[in-house]
N, C-alpha and C. Protein backbone atom coordinates (compact mmCIF):
# COMPACT_ATOMS: atom_id res chain seq x y z
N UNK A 1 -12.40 -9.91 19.02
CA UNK A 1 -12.69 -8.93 18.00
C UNK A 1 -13.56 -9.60 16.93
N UNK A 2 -14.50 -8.97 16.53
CA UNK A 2 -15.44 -9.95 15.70
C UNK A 2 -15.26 -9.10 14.11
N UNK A 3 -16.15 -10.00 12.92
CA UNK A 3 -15.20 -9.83 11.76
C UNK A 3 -15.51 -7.94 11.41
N UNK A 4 -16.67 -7.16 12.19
CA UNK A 4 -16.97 -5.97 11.51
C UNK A 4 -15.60 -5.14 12.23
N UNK A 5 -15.40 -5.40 13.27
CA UNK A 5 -14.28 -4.61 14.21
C UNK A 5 -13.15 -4.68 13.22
N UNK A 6 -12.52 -5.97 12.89
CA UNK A 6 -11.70 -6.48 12.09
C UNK A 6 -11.48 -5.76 10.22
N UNK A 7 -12.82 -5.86 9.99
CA UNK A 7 -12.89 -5.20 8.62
C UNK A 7 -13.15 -3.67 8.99
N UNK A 8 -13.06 -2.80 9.82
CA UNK A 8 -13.32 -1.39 10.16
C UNK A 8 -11.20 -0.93 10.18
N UNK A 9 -10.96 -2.03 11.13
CA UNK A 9 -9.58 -1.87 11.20
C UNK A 9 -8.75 -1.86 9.98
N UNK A 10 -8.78 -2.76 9.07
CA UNK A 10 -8.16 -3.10 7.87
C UNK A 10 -8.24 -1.61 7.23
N UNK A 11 -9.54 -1.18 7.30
CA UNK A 11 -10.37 0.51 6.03
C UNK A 11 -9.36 1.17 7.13
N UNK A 12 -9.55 1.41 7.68
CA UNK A 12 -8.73 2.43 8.85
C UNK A 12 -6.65 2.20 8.20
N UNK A 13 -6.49 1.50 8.59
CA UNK A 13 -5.31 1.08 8.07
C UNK A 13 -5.13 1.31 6.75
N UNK A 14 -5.99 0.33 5.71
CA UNK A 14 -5.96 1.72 4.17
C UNK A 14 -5.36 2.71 3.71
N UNK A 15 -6.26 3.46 4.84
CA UNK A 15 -6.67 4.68 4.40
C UNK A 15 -5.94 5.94 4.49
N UNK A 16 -4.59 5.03 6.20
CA UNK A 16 -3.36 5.62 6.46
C UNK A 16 -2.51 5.39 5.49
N UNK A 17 -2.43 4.20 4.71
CA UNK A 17 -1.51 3.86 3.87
C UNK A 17 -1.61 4.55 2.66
N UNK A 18 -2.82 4.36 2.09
CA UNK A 18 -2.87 5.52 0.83
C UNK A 18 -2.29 6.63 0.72
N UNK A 19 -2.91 7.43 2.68
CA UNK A 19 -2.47 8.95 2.04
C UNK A 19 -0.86 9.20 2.31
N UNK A 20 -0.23 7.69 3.12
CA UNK A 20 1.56 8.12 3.19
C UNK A 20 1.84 7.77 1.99
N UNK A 21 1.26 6.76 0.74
CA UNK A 21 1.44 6.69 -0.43
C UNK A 21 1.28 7.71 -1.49
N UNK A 22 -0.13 8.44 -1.05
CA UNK A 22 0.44 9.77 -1.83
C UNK A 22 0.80 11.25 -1.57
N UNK A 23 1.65 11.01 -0.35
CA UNK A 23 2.43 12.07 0.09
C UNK A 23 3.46 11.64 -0.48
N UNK A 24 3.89 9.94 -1.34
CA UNK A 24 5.30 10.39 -1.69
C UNK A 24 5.29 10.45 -3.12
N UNK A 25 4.41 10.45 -3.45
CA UNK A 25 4.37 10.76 -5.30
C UNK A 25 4.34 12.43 -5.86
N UNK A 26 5.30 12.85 -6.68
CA UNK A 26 5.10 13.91 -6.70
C UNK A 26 4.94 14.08 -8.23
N UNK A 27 3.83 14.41 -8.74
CA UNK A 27 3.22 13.92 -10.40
C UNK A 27 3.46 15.70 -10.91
N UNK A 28 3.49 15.67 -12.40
CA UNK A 28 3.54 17.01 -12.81
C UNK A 28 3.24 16.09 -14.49
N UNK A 29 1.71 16.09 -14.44
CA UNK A 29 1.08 15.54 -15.60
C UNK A 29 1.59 15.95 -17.01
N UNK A 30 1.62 17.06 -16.73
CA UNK A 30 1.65 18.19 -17.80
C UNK A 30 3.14 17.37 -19.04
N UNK A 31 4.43 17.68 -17.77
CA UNK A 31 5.29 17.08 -18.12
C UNK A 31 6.08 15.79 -18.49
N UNK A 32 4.76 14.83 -17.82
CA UNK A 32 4.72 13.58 -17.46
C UNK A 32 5.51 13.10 -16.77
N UNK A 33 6.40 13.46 -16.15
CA UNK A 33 6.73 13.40 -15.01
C UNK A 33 6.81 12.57 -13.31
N UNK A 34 6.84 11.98 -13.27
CA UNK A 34 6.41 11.22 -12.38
C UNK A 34 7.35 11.01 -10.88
N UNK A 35 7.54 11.44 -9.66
CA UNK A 35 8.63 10.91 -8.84
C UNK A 35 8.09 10.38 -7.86
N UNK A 36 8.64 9.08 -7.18
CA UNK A 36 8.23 8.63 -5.98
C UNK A 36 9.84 9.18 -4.96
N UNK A 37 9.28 9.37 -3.66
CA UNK A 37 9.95 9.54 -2.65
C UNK A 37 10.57 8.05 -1.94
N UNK A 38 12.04 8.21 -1.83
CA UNK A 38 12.60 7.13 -1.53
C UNK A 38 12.01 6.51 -0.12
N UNK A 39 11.32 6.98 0.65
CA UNK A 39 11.20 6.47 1.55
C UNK A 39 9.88 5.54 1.61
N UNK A 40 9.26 5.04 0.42
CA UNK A 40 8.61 4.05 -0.39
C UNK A 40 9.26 3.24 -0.54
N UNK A 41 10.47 3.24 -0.72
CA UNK A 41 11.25 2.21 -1.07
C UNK A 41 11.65 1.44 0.06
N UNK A 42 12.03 1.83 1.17
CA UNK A 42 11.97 1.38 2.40
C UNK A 42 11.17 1.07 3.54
N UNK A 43 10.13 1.72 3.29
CA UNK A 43 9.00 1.40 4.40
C UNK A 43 8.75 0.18 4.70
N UNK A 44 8.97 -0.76 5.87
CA UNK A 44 8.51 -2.12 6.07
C UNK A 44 6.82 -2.58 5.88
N UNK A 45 6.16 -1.62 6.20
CA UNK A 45 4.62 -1.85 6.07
C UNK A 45 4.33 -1.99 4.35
N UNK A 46 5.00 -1.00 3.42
CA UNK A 46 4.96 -1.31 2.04
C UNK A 46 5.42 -2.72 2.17
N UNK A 47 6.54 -2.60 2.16
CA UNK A 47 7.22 -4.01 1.68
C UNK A 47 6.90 -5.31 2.21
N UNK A 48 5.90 -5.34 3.52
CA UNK A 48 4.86 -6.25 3.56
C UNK A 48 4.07 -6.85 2.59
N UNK A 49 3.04 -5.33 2.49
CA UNK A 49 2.10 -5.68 1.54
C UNK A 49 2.79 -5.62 0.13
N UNK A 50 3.58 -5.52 -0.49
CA UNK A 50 4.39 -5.76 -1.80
C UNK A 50 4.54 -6.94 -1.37
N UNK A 51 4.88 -8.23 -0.66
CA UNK A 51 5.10 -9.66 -0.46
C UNK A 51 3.74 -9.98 -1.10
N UNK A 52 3.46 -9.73 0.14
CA UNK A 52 1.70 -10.24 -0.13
C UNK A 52 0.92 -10.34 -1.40
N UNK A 53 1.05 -8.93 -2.28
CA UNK A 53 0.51 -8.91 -3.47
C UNK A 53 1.48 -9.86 -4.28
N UNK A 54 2.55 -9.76 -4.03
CA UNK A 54 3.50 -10.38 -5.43
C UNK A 54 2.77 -11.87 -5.15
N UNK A 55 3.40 -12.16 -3.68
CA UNK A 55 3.07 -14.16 -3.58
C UNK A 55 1.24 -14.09 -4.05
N UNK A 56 0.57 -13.32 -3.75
CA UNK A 56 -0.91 -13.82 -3.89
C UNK A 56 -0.82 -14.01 -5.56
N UNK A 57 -0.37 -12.81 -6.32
CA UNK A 57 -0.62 -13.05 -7.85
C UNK A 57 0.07 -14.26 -7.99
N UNK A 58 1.83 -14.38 -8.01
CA UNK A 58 2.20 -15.67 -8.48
C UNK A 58 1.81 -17.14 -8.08
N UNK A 59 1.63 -17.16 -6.90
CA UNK A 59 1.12 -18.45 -6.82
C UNK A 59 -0.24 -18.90 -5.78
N UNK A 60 -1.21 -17.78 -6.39
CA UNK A 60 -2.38 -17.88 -6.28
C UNK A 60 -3.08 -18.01 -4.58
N UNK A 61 -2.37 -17.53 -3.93
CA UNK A 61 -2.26 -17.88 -2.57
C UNK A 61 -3.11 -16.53 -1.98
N UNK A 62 -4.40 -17.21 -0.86
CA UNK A 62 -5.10 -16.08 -0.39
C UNK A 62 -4.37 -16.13 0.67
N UNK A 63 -4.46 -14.31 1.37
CA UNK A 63 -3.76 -14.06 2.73
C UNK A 63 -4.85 -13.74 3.99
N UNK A 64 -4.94 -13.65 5.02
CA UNK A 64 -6.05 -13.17 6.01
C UNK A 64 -5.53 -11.84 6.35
């Protein structure tokens, strides 16, 4: 797999993740309001990338 296949996959992947991310937010501005759906809280693919971001900020560590 060469790196454009690779970086097409990653956007693809994204782009699934975003929109199960905002299927679980349910916003009502007005009221300010804000709810996430528990099943954010559990998703293993979140809680991947929640590793990832936390270790990259704290100790400066790039991931592939």
């Amino acid at each position: 797999m060469n790196a454009k296949e690779r970086l097409v996959g990653r956007i693809a992947n994204l782009q699934v993740l975003r929109g199960r991310l905002q299927s679980w937010l349910a916003k009502d501005e007005t009221r300010g309001v804000y709810k996430v759906d528990r099943a954010a809280f559990t998703d293993p693919e979140i809680f991947e990338l929640e590793l990832k971001v936390c270790l990259r900020t704290q100790l400066g560590v790039r991931f592939a």
